[in-house]
C-alpha atoms as a PDB file:
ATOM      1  CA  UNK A   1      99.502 109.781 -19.244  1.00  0.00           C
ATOM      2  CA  UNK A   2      98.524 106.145 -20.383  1.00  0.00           C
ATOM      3  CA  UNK A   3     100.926 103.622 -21.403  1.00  0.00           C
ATOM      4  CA  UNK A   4      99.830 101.409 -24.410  1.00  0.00           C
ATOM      5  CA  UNK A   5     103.643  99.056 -24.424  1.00  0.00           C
ATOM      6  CA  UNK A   6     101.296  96.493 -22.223  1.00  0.00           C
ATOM      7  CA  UNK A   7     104.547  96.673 -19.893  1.00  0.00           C
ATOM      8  CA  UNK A   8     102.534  98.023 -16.853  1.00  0.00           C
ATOM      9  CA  UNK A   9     100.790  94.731 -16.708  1.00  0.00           C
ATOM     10  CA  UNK A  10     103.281  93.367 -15.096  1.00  0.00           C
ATOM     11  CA  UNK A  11     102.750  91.695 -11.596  1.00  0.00           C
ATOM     12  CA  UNK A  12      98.829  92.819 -12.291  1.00  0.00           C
ATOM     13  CA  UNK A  13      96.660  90.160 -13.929  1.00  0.00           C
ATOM     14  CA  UNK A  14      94.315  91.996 -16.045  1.00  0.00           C
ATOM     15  CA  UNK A  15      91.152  90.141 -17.528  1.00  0.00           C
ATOM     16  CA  UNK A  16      90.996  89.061 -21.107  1.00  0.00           C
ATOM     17  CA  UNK A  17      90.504  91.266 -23.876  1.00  0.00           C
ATOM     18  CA  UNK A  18      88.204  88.888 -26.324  1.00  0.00           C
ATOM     19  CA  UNK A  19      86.295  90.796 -28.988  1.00  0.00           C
ATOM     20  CA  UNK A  20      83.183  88.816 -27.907  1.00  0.00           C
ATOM     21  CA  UNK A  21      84.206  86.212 -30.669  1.00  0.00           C
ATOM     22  CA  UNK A  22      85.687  83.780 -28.553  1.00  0.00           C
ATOM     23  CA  UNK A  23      89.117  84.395 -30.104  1.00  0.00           C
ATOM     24  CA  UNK A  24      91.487  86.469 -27.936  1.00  0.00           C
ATOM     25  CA  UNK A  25      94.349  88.197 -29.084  1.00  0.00           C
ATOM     26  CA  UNK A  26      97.383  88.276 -26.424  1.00  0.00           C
ATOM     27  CA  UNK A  27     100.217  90.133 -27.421  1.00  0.00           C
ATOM     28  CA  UNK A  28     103.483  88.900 -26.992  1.00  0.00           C
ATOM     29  CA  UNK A  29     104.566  91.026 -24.476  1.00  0.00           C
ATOM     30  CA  UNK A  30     101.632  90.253 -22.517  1.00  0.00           C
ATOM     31  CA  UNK A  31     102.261  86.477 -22.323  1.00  0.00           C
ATOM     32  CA  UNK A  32     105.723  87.823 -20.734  1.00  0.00           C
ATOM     33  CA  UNK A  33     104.499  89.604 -18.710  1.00  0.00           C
ATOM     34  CA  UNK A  34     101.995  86.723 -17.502  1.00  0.00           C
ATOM     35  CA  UNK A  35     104.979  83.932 -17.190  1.00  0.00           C
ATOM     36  CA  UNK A  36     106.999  86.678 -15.646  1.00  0.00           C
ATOM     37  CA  UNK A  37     104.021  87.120 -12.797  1.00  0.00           C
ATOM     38  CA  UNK A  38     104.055  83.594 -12.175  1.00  0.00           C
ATOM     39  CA  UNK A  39     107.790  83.061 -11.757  1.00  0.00           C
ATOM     40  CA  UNK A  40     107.699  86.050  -9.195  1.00  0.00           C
ATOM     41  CA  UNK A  41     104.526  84.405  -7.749  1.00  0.00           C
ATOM     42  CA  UNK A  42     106.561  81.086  -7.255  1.00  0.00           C
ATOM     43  CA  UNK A  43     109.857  83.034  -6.253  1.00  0.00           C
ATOM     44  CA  UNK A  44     110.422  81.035  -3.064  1.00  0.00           C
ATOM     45  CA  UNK A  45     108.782  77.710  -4.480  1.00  0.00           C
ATOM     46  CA  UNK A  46     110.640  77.323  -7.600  1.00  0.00           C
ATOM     47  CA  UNK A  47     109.238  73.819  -8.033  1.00  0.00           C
ATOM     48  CA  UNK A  48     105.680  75.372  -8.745  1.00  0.00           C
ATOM     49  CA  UNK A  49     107.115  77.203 -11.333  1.00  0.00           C
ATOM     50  CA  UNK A  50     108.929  74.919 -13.064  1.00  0.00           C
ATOM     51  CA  UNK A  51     105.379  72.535 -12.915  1.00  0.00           C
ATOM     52  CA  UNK A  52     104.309  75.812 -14.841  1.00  0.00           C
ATOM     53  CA  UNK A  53     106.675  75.625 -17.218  1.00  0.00           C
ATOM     54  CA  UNK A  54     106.188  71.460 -18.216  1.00  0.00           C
ATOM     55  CA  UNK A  55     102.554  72.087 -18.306  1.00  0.00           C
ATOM     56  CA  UNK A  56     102.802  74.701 -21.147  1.00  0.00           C
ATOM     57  CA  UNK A  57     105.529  72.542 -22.613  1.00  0.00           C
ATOM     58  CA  UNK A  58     103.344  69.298 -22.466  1.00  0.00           C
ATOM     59  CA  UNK A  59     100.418  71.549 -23.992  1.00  0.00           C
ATOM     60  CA  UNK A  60     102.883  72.918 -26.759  1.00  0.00           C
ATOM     61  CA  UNK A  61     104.307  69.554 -27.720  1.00  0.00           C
ATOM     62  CA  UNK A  62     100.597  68.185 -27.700  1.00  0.00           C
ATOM     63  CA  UNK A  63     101.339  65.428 -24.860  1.00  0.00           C
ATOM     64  CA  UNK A  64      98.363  67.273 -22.988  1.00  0.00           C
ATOM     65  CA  UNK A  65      95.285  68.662 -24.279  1.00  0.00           C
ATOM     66  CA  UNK A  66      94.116  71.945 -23.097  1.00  0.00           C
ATOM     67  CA  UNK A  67      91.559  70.486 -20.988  1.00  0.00           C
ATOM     68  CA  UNK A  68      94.137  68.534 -19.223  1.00  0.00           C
ATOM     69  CA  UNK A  69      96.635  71.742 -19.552  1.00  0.00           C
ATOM     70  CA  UNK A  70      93.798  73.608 -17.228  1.00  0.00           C
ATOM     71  CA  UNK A  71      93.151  70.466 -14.898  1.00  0.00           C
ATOM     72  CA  UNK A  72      96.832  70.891 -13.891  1.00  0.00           C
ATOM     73  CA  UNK A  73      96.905  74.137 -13.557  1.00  0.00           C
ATOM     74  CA  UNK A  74      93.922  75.697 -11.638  1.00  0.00           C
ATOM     75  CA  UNK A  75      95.905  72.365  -9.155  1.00  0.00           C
ATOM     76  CA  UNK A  76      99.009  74.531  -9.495  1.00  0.00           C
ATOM     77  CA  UNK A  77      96.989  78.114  -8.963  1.00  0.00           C
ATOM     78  CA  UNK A  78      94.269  76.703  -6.419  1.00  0.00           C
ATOM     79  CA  UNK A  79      95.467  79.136  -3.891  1.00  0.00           C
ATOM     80  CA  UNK A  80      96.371  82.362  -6.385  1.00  0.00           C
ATOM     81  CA  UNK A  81      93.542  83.374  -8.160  1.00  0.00           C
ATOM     82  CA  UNK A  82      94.693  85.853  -9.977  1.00  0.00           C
ATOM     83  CA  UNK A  83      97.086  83.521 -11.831  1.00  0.00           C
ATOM     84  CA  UNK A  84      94.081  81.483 -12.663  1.00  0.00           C
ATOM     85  CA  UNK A  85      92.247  84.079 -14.122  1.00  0.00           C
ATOM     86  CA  UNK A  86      95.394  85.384 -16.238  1.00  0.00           C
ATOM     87  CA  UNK A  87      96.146  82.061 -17.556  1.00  0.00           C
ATOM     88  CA  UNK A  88      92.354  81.651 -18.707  1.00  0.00           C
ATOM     89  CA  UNK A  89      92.657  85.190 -20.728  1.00  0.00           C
ATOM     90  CA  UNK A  90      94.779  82.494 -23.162  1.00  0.00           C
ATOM     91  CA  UNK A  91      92.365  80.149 -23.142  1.00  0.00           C
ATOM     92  CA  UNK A  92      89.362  80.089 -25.727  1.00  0.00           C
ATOM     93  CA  UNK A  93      86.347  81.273 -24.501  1.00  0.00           C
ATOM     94  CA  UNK A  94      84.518  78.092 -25.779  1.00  0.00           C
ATOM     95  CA  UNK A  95      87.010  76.023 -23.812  1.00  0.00           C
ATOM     96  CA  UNK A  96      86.333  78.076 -20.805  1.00  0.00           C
ATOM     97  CA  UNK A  97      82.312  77.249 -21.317  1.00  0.00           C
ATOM     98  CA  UNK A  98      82.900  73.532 -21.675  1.00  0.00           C
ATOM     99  CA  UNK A  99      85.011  73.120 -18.420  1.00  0.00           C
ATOM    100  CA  UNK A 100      83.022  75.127 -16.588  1.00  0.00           C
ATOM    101  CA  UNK A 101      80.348  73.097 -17.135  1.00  0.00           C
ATOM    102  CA  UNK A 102      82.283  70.195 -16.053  1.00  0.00           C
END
Protein backbone atom coordinates (compact mmCIF):
# COMPACT_ATOMS: atom_id res chain seq x y z
CA UNK A 1 0.00 0.00 0.00
CA UNK A 2 1.28 3.58 -1.02
CA UNK A 3 1.72 6.32 1.31
CA UNK A 4 0.67 9.82 -0.04
CA UNK A 5 1.69 11.90 3.80
CA UNK A 6 5.17 12.61 1.72
CA UNK A 7 6.66 11.25 5.17
CA UNK A 8 8.51 8.30 3.44
CA UNK A 9 10.70 10.82 1.77
CA UNK A 10 12.58 11.10 4.43
CA UNK A 11 16.42 10.40 4.27
CA UNK A 12 15.55 9.72 0.28
CA UNK A 13 15.97 12.74 -1.99
CA UNK A 14 13.40 12.37 -4.56
CA UNK A 15 13.56 14.61 -7.82
CA UNK A 16 11.31 17.56 -8.30
CA UNK A 17 7.83 17.35 -9.10
CA UNK A 18 7.44 20.61 -11.59
CA UNK A 19 4.34 20.52 -13.78
CA UNK A 20 6.65 21.37 -16.74
CA UNK A 21 5.84 25.13 -15.94
CA UNK A 22 8.84 25.95 -14.22
CA UNK A 23 6.92 26.50 -10.97
CA UNK A 24 7.26 23.65 -8.44
CA UNK A 25 5.07 23.04 -5.73
CA UNK A 26 6.91 21.56 -2.45
CA UNK A 27 4.77 20.75 0.24
CA UNK A 28 5.54 21.65 3.55
CA UNK A 29 6.24 18.50 4.84
CA UNK A 30 8.54 17.87 2.12
CA UNK A 31 10.84 20.85 2.83
CA UNK A 32 11.03 18.98 6.41
CA UNK A 33 11.74 16.31 5.36
CA UNK A 34 14.61 17.84 3.03
CA UNK A 35 16.23 20.05 6.07
CA UNK A 36 15.70 17.01 8.19
CA UNK A 37 18.01 14.87 5.49
CA UNK A 38 20.56 17.38 5.65
CA UNK A 39 20.88 17.73 9.41
CA UNK A 40 21.21 13.81 9.52
CA UNK A 41 23.62 14.17 6.53
CA UNK A 42 25.77 16.66 8.66
CA UNK A 43 25.16 14.64 12.00
CA UNK A 44 28.85 14.44 12.91
CA UNK A 45 29.79 17.89 11.19
CA UNK A 46 27.33 20.10 12.75
CA UNK A 47 29.14 23.14 11.37
CA UNK A 48 27.97 22.14 7.73
CA UNK A 49 24.69 22.21 8.88
CA UNK A 50 24.46 25.15 10.55
CA UNK A 51 26.28 26.85 7.07
CA UNK A 52 22.91 25.26 5.77
CA UNK A 53 20.89 26.90 7.90
CA UNK A 54 22.55 30.84 7.38
CA UNK A 55 22.44 30.23 3.75
CA UNK A 56 18.60 29.76 3.68
CA UNK A 57 18.43 32.49 6.28
CA UNK A 58 20.63 34.94 4.18
CA UNK A 59 18.34 33.87 1.08
CA UNK A 60 15.09 34.47 3.24
CA UNK A 61 16.15 37.83 4.62
CA UNK A 62 17.29 38.77 0.95
CA UNK A 63 21.12 39.39 2.01
CA UNK A 64 21.82 36.68 -0.80
CA UNK A 65 20.24 36.17 -4.01
CA UNK A 66 19.39 32.76 -5.11
CA UNK A 67 22.17 32.61 -7.43
CA UNK A 68 24.51 33.28 -4.66
CA UNK A 69 22.15 30.98 -2.26
CA UNK A 70 23.19 27.99 -4.89
CA UNK A 71 26.96 29.16 -5.25
CA UNK A 72 27.21 28.39 -1.50
CA UNK A 73 25.58 25.56 -1.45
CA UNK A 74 26.48 23.05 -4.26
CA UNK A 75 30.26 24.40 -1.99
CA UNK A 76 28.45 22.97 1.03
CA UNK A 77 26.97 19.66 -0.98
CA UNK A 78 30.09 19.21 -3.42
CA UNK A 79 30.61 15.82 -2.02
CA UNK A 80 26.63 14.68 -1.42
CA UNK A 81 24.86 14.77 -4.42
CA UNK A 82 21.85 13.86 -3.49
CA UNK A 83 21.49 16.93 -1.26
CA UNK A 84 22.27 18.94 -4.29
CA UNK A 85 19.74 17.60 -6.30
CA UNK A 86 17.00 17.91 -3.40
CA UNK A 87 17.80 21.41 -2.72
CA UNK A 88 17.44 22.25 -6.60
CA UNK A 89 13.72 20.56 -6.55
CA UNK A 90 13.14 24.25 -4.63
CA UNK A 91 14.73 26.04 -6.99
CA UNK A 92 12.94 27.46 -10.23
CA UNK A 93 13.51 25.66 -13.13
CA UNK A 94 14.49 28.91 -15.02
CA UNK A 95 17.07 29.55 -12.32
CA UNK A 96 18.36 26.11 -12.74
CA UNK A 97 18.78 26.91 -16.77
CA UNK A 98 20.61 30.16 -16.16
CA UNK A 99 23.29 28.70 -13.74
CA UNK A 100 23.78 25.92 -15.57
CA UNK A 101 24.75 27.77 -18.25
CA UNK A 102 27.15 29.58 -16.18
Amino acid sequence: MASTSGAESIGQTQAPRGSGSGTKKITHVEALAYVHEVRNTFNENPEKYQMFLDVMKDLGESRIDTIGAIARVKELFKDHTNLLIGFYAFVPDSVIINVLKI
